[in-house]
C-alpha atoms as a PDB file:
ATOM      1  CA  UNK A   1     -16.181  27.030 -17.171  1.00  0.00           C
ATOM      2  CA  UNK A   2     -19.746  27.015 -16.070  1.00  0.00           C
ATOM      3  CA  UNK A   3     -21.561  23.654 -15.691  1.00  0.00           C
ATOM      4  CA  UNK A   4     -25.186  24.728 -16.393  1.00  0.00           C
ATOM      5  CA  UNK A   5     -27.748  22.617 -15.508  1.00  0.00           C
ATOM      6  CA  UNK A   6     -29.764  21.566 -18.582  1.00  0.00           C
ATOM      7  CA  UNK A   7     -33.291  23.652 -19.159  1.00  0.00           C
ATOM      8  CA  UNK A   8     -35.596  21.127 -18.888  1.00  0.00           C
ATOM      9  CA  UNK A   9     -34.363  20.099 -15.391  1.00  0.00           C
ATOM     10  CA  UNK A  10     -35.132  24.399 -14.570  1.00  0.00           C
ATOM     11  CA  UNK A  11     -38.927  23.978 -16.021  1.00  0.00           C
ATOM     12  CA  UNK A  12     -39.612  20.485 -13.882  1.00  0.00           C
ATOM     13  CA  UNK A  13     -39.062  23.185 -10.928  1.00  0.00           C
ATOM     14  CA  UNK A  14     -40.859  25.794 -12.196  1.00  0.00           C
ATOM     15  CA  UNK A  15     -38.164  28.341 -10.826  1.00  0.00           C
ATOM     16  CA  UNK A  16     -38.064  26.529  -7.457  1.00  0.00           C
ATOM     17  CA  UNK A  17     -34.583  25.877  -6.149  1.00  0.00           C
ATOM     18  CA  UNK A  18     -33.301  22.278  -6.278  1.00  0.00           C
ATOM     19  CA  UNK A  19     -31.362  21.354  -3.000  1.00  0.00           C
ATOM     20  CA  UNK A  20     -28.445  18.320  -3.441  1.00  0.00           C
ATOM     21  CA  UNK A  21     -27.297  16.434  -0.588  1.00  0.00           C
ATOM     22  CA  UNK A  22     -23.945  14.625  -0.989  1.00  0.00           C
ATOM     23  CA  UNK A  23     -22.655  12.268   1.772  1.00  0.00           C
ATOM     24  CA  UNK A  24     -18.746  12.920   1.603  1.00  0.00           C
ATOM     25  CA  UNK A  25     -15.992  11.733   3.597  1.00  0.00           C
ATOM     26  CA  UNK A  26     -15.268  14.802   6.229  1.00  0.00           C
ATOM     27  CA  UNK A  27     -11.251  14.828   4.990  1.00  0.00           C
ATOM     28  CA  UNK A  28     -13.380  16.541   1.732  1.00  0.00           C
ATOM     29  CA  UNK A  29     -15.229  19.480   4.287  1.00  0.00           C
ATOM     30  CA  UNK A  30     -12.827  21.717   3.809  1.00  0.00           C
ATOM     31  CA  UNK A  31     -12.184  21.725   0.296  1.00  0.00           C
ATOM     32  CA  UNK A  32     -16.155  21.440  -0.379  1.00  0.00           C
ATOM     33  CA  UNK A  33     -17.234  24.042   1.589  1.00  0.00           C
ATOM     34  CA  UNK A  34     -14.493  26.468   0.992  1.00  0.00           C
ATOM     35  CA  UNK A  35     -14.451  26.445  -2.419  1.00  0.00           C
ATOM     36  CA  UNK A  36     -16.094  23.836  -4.015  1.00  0.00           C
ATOM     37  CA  UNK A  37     -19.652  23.594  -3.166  1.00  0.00           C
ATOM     38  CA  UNK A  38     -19.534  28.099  -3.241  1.00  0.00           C
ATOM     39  CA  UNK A  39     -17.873  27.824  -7.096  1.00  0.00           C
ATOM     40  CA  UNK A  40     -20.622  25.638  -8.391  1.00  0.00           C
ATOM     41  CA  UNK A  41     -23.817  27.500  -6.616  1.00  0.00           C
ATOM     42  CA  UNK A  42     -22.391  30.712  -8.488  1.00  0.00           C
ATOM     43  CA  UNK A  43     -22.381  29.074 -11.790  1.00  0.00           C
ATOM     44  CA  UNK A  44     -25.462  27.589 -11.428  1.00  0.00           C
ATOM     45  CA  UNK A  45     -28.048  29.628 -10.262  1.00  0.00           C
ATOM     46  CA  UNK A  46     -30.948  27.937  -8.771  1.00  0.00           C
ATOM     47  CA  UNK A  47     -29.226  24.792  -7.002  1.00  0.00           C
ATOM     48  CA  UNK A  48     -27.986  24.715  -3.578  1.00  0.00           C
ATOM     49  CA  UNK A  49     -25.617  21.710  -2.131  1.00  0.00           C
ATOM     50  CA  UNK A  50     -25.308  20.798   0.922  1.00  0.00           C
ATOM     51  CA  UNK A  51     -22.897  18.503   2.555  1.00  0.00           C
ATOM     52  CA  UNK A  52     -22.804  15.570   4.813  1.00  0.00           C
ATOM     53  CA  UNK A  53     -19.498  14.670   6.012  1.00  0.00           C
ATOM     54  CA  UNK A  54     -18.696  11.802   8.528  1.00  0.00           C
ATOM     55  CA  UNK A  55     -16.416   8.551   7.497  1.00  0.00           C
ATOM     56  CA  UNK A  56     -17.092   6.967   4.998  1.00  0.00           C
ATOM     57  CA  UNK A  57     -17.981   3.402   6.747  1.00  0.00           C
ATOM     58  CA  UNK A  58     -21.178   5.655   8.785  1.00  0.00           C
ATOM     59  CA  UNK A  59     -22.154   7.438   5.346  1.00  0.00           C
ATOM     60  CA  UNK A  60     -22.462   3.876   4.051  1.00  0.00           C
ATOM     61  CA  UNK A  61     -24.574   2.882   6.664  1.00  0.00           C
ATOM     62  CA  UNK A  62     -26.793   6.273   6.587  1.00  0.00           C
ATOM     63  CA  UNK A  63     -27.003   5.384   2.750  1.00  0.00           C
ATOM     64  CA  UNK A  64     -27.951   2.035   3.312  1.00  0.00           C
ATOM     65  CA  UNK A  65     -31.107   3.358   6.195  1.00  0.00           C
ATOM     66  CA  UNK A  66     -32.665   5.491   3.939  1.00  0.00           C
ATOM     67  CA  UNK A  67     -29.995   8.327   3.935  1.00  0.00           C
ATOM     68  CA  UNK A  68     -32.159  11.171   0.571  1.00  0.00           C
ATOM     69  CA  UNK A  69     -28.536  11.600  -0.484  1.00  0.00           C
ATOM     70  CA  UNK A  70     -28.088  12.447  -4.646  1.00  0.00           C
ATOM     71  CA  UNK A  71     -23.976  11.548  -3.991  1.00  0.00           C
ATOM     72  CA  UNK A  72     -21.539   9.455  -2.356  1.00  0.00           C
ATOM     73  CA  UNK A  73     -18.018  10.727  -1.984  1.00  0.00           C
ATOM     74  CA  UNK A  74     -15.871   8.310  -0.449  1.00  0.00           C
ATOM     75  CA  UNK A  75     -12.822   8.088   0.947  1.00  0.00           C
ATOM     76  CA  UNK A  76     -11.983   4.400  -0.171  1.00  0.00           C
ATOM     77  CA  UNK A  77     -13.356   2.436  -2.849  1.00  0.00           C
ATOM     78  CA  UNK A  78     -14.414  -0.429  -0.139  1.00  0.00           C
ATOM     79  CA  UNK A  79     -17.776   1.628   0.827  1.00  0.00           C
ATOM     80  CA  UNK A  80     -18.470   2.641  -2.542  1.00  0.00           C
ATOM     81  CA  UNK A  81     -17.895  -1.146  -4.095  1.00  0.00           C
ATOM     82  CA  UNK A  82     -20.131  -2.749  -1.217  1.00  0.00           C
ATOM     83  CA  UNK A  83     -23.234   0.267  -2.108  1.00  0.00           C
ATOM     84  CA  UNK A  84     -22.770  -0.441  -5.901  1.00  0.00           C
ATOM     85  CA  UNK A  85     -22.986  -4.374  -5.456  1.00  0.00           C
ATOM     86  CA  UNK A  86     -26.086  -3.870  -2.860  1.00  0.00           C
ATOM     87  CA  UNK A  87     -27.966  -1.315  -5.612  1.00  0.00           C
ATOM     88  CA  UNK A  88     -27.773   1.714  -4.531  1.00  0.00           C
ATOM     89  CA  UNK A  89     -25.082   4.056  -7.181  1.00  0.00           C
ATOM     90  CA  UNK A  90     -26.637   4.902 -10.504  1.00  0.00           C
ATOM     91  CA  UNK A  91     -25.151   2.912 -13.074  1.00  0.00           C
ATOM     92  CA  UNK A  92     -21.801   4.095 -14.742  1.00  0.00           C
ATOM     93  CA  UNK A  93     -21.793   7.305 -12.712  1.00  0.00           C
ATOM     94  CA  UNK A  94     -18.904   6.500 -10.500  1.00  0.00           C
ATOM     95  CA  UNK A  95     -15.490   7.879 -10.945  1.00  0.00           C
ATOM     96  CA  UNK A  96     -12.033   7.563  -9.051  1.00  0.00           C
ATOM     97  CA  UNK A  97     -11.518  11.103  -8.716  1.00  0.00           C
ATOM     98  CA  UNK A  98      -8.687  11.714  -6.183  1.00  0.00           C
ATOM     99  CA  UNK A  99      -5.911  10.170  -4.345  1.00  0.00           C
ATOM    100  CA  UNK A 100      -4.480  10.787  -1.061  1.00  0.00           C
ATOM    101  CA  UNK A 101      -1.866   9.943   1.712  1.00  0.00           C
ATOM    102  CA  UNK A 102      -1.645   8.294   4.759  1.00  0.00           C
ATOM    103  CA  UNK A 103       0.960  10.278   6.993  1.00  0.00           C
ATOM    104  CA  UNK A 104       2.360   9.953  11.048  1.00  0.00           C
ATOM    105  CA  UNK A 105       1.507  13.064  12.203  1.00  0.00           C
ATOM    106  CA  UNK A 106       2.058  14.815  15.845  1.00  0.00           C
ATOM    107  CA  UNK A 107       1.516  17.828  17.775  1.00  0.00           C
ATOM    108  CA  UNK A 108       3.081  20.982  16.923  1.00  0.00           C
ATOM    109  CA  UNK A 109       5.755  21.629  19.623  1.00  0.00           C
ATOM    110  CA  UNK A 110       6.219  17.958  20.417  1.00  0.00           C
ATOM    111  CA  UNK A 111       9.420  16.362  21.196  1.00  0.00           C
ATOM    112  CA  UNK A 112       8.122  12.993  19.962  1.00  0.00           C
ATOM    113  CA  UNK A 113      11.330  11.365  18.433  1.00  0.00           C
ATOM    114  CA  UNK A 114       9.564  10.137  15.437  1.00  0.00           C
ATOM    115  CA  UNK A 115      11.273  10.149  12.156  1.00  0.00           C
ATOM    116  CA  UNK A 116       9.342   7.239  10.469  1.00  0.00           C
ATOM    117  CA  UNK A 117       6.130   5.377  10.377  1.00  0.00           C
ATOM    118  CA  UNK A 118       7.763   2.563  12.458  1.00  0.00           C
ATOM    119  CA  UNK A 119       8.245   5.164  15.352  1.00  0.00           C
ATOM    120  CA  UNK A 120       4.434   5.144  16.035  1.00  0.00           C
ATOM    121  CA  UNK A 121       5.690   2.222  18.087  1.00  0.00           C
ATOM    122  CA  UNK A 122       7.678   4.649  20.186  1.00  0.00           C
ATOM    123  CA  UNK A 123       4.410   6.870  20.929  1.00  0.00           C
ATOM    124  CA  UNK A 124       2.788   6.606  24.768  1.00  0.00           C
ATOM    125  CA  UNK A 125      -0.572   6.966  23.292  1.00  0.00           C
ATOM    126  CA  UNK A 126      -1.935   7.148  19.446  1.00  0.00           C
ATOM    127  CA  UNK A 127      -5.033   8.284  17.657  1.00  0.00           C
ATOM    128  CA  UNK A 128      -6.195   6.546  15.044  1.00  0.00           C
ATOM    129  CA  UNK A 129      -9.571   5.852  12.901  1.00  0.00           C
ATOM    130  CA  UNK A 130     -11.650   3.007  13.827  1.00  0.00           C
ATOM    131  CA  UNK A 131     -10.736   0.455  10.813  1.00  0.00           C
ATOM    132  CA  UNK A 132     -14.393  -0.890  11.414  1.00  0.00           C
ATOM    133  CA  UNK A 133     -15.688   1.833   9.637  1.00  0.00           C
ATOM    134  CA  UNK A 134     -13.000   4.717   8.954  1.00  0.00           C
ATOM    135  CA  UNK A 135     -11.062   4.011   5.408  1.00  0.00           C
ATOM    136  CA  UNK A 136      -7.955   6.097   7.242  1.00  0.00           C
ATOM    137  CA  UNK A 137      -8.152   4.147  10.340  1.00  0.00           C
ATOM    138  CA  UNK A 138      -8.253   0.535   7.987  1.00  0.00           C
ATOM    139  CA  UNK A 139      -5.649   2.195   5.901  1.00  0.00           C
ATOM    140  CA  UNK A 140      -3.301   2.574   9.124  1.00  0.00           C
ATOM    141  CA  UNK A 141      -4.162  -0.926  10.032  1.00  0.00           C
ATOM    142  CA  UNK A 142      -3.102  -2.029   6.880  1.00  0.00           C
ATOM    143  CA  UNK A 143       0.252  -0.429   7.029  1.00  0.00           C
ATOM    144  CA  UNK A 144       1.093  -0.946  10.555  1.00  0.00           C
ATOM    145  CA  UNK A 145       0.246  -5.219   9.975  1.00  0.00           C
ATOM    146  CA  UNK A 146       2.369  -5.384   7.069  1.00  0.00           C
ATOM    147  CA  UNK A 147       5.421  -3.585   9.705  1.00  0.00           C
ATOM    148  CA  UNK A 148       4.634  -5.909  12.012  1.00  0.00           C
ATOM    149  CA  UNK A 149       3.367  -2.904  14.949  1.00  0.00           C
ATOM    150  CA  UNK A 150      -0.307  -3.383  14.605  1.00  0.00           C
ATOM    151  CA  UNK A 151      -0.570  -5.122  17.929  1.00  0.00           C
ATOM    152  CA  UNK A 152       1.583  -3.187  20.330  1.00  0.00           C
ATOM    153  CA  UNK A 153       0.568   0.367  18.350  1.00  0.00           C
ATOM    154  CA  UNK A 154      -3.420  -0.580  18.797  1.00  0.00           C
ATOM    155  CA  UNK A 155      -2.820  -1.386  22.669  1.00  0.00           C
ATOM    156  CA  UNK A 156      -2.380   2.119  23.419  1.00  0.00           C
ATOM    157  CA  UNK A 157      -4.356   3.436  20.789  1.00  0.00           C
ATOM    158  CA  UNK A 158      -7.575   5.873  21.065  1.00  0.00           C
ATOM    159  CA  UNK A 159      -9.819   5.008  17.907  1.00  0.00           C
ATOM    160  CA  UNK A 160     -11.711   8.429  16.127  1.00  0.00           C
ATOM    161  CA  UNK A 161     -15.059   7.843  14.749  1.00  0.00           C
ATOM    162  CA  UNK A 162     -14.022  10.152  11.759  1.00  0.00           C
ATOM    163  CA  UNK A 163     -10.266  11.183  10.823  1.00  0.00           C
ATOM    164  CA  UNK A 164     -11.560  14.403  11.881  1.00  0.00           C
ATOM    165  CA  UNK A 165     -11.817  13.768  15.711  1.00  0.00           C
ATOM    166  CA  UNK A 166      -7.989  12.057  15.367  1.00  0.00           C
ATOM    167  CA  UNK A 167      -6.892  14.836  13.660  1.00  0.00           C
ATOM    168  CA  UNK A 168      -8.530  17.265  16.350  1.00  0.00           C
ATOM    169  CA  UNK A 169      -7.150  15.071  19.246  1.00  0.00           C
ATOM    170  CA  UNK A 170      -3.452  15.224  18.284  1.00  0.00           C
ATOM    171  CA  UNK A 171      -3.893  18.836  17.362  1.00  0.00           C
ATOM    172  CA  UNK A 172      -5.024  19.790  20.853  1.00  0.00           C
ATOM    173  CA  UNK A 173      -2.448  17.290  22.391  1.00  0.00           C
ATOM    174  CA  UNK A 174      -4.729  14.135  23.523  1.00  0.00           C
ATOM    175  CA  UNK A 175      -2.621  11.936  21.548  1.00  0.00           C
ATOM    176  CA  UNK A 176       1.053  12.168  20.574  1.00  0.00           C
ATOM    177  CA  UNK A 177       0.494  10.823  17.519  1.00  0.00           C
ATOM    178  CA  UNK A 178      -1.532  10.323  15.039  1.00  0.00           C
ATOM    179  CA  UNK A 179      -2.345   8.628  11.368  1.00  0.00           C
ATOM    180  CA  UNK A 180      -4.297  10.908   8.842  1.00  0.00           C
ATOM    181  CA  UNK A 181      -4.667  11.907   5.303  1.00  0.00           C
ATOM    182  CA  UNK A 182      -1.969  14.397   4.395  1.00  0.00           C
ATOM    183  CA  UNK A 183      -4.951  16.556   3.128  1.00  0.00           C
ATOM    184  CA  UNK A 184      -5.971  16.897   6.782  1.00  0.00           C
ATOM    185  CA  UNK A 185      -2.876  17.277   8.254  1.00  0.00           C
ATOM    186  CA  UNK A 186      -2.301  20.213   5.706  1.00  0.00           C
ATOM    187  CA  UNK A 187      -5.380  21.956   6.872  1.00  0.00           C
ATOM    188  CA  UNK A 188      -3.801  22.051  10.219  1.00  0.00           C
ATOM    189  CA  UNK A 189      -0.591  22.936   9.146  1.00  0.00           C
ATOM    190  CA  UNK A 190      -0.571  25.390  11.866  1.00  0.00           C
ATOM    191  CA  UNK A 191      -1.425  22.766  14.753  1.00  0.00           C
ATOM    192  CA  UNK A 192       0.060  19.652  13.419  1.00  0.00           C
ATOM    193  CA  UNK A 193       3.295  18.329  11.750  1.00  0.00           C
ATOM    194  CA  UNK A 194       3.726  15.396   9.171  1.00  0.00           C
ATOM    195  CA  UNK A 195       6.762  13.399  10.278  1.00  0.00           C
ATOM    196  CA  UNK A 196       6.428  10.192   8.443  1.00  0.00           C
ATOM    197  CA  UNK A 197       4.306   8.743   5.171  1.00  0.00           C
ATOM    198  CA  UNK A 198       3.419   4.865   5.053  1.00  0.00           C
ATOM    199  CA  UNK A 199       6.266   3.064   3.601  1.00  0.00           C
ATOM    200  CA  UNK A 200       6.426   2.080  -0.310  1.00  0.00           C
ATOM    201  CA  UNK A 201       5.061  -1.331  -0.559  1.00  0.00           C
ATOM    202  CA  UNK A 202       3.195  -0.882   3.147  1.00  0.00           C
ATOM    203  CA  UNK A 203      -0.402  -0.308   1.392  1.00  0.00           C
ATOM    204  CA  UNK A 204      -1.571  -2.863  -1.305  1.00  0.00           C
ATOM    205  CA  UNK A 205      -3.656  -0.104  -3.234  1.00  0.00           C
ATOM    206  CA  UNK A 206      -3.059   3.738  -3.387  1.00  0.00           C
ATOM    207  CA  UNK A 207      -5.328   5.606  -1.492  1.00  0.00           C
ATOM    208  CA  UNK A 208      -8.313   6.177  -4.016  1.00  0.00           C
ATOM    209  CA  UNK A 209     -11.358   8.664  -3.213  1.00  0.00           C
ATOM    210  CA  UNK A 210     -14.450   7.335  -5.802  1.00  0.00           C
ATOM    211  CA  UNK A 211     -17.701   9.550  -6.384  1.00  0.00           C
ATOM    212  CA  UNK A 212     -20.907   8.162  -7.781  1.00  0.00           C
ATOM    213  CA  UNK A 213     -24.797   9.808  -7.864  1.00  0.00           C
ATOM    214  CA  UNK A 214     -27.416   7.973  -5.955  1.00  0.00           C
ATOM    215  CA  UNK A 215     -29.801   5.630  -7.805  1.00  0.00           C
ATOM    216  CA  UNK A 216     -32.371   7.371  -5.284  1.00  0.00           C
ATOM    217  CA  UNK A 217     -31.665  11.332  -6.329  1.00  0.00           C
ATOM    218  CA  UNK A 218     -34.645  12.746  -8.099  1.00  0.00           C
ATOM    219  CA  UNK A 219     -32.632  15.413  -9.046  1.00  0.00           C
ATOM    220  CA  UNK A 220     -30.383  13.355 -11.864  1.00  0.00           C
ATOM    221  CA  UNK A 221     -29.531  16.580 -14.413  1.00  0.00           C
ATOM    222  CA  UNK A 222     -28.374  18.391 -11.386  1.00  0.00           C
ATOM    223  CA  UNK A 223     -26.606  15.723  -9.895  1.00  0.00           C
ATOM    224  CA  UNK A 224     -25.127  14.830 -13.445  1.00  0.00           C
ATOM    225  CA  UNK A 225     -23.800  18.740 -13.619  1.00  0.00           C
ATOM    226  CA  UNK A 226     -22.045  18.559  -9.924  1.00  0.00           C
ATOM    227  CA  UNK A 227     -20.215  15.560 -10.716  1.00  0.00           C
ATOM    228  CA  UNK A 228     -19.159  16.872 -13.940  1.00  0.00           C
ATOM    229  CA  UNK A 229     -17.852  19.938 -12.442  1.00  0.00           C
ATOM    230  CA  UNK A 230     -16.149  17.552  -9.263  1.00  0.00           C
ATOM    231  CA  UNK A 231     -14.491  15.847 -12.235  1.00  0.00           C
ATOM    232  CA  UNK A 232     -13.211  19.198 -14.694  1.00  0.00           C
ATOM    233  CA  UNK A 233      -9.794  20.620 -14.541  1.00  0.00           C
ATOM    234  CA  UNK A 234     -11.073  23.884 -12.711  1.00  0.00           C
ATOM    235  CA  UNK A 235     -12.311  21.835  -9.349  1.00  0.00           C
ATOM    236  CA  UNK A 236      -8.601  19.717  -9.917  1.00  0.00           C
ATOM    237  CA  UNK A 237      -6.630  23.106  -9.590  1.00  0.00           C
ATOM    238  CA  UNK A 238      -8.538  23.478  -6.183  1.00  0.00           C
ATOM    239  CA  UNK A 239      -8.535  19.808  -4.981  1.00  0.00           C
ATOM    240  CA  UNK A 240      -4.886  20.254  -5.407  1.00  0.00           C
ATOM    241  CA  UNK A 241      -4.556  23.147  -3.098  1.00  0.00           C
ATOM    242  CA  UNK A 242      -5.894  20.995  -0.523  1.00  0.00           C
ATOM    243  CA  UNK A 243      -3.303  18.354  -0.840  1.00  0.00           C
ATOM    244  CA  UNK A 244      -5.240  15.960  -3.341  1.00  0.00           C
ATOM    245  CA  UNK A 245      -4.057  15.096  -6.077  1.00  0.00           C
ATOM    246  CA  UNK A 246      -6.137  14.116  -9.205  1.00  0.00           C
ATOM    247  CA  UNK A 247      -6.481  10.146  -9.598  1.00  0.00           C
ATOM    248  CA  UNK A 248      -6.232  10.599 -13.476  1.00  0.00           C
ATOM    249  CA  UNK A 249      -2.302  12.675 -13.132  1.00  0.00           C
ATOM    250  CA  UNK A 250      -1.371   9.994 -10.274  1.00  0.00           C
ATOM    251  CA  UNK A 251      -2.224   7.402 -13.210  1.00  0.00           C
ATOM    252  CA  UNK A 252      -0.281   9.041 -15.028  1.00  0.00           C
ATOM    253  CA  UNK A 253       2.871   9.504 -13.453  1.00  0.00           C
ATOM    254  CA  UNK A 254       2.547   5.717 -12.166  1.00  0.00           C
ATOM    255  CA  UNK A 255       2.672   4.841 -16.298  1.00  0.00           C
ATOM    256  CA  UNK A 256       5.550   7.269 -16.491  1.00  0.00           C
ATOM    257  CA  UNK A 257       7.429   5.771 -13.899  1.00  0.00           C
ATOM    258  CA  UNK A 258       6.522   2.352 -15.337  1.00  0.00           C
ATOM    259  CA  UNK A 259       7.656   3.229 -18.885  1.00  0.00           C
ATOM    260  CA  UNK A 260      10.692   4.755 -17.357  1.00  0.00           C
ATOM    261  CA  UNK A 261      11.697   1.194 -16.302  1.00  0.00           C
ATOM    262  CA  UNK A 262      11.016  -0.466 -19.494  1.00  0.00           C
ATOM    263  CA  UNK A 263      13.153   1.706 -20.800  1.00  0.00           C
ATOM    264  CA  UNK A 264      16.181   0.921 -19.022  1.00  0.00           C
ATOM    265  CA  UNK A 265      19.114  -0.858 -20.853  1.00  0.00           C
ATOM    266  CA  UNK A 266      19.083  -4.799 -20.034  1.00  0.00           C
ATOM    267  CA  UNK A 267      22.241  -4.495 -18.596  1.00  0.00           C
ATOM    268  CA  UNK A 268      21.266  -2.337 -16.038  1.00  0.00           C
ATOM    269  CA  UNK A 269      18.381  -4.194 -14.917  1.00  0.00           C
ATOM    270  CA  UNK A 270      20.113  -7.016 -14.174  1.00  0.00           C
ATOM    271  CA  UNK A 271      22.756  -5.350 -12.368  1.00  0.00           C
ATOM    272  CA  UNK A 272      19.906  -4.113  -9.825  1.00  0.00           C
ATOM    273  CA  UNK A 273      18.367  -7.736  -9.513  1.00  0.00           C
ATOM    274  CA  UNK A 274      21.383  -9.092  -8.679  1.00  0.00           C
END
């Protein structure tokens, strides 16, 4: 399906090429630059996109200095809720568009005995996003305080400035372990192994990436037709081959699961709460 961009927004540039910027958390690089951003510049001739990717706390902050970005793609919808509040997303252009996974993960030939997130604890030395401003690093903080190991895992802790760096630094054997997206850990398949996820009930929200246009962009129709295409069933196929999955089936499988439940026979219900 190709997402033209509308005439009129071709005659304001009189043939000139129109150039988006969109700040995105760097667990999206791969998946943007790969595939993404290269599928969209070949349907529509005449825009180029670049990408900025960092965490999403230090986008925020760019955003907030002045950053001329036309997008925000965050990993978490803290950043994104603080820039709508403060101004700075276009009215009802935001959309949760992905979920992810929070996952223990440690070098490929280690002998780490870790079979659960708990077993961070067991770990001489741990990488792990800065929860000041990385949503994977607050995410981890989150989990490990609610399993009582945020204390004695954080003492030995090195903190990443992007879940990039802690995914690089377990991958090249810095750290022992590690806490990223699965997405990440996936791209390093080769370099890294997943040995735990966050435990059910360990994160108070799923792990939800929004994305939103800039009330700033001066290139709105484009920036309309990118987030359109982020958002259609042909960019979903490729965010799940990088590990996402789309926020509108997780939804859906969460209401599944839910009417699953109602459905069960009184009886049996109260057999399990008892």
């Amino acid at each position: 399906m190709s997402l033209a961009v509308p005439a009129m927004a071709a005659d304001e540039t009189e043939g000139e090429e129109v150039k988006l910027l969109i700040a995105a958390a760097a667990s999206l690089e791969y998946s943007m630059e790969e595939k993404l951003i290269p599928l969209f510049e070949e349907q529509n001739p005449g825009v180029k996109v670049e990408g900025s990717y960092d965490s999403s706390g230090k986008l925020q902050t760019q955003i907030e200095e002045g950053m001329e970005a036309d997008l925000f793609f965050s990993a978490a919808t803290k950043q994104m809720d603080v820039l709508t509040e403060e101004g700075y997303m276009k009215e009802d252009s935001e959309a949760d568009l992905l979920e992810n996974k929070i996952v223990a993960i440690v070098p490929k030939d280690s002998t780490l005995e870790l079979n659960s997130f708990e077993d961070l604890a067991n770990a001489e030395t741990v990488a792990l996003g800065d929860p000041d401003s990385v949503p994977a690093g607050q995410y981890a903080k989150e989990a490990l305080t609610s399993l009582n190991l945020w204390d004695e895992v954080s003492a030995k802790a090195s903190f990443g400035t992007n879940v990039t760096e802690v995914l690089n630094w377990v991958a090249e054997g810095s750290a022992e372990a590690g806490v990223v997206y699965a997405t990440d850990a996936a791209a390093r398949a080769e370099d890294v192994e997943v040995k735990a996820e966050t435990p059910e009930g360990s994160l108070a929200k799923p792990v939800i990436y929004p994305v939103g246009i800039l009330e700033r962009t001066e290139h709105s129709a484009e920036a309309e037709a990118f987030l359109e295409f982020l958002q259609s069933d042909e960019a979903g196929e490729i965010f799940k081959e990088y590990g996402f999955t789309p926020y509108k089936a997780a939804e859906e499988n969460e209401t599944e699961s839910e009417t699953d439940t109602e459905e069960t026979p009184e009886t049996d219900t109260e057999e399990v709460t008892e």
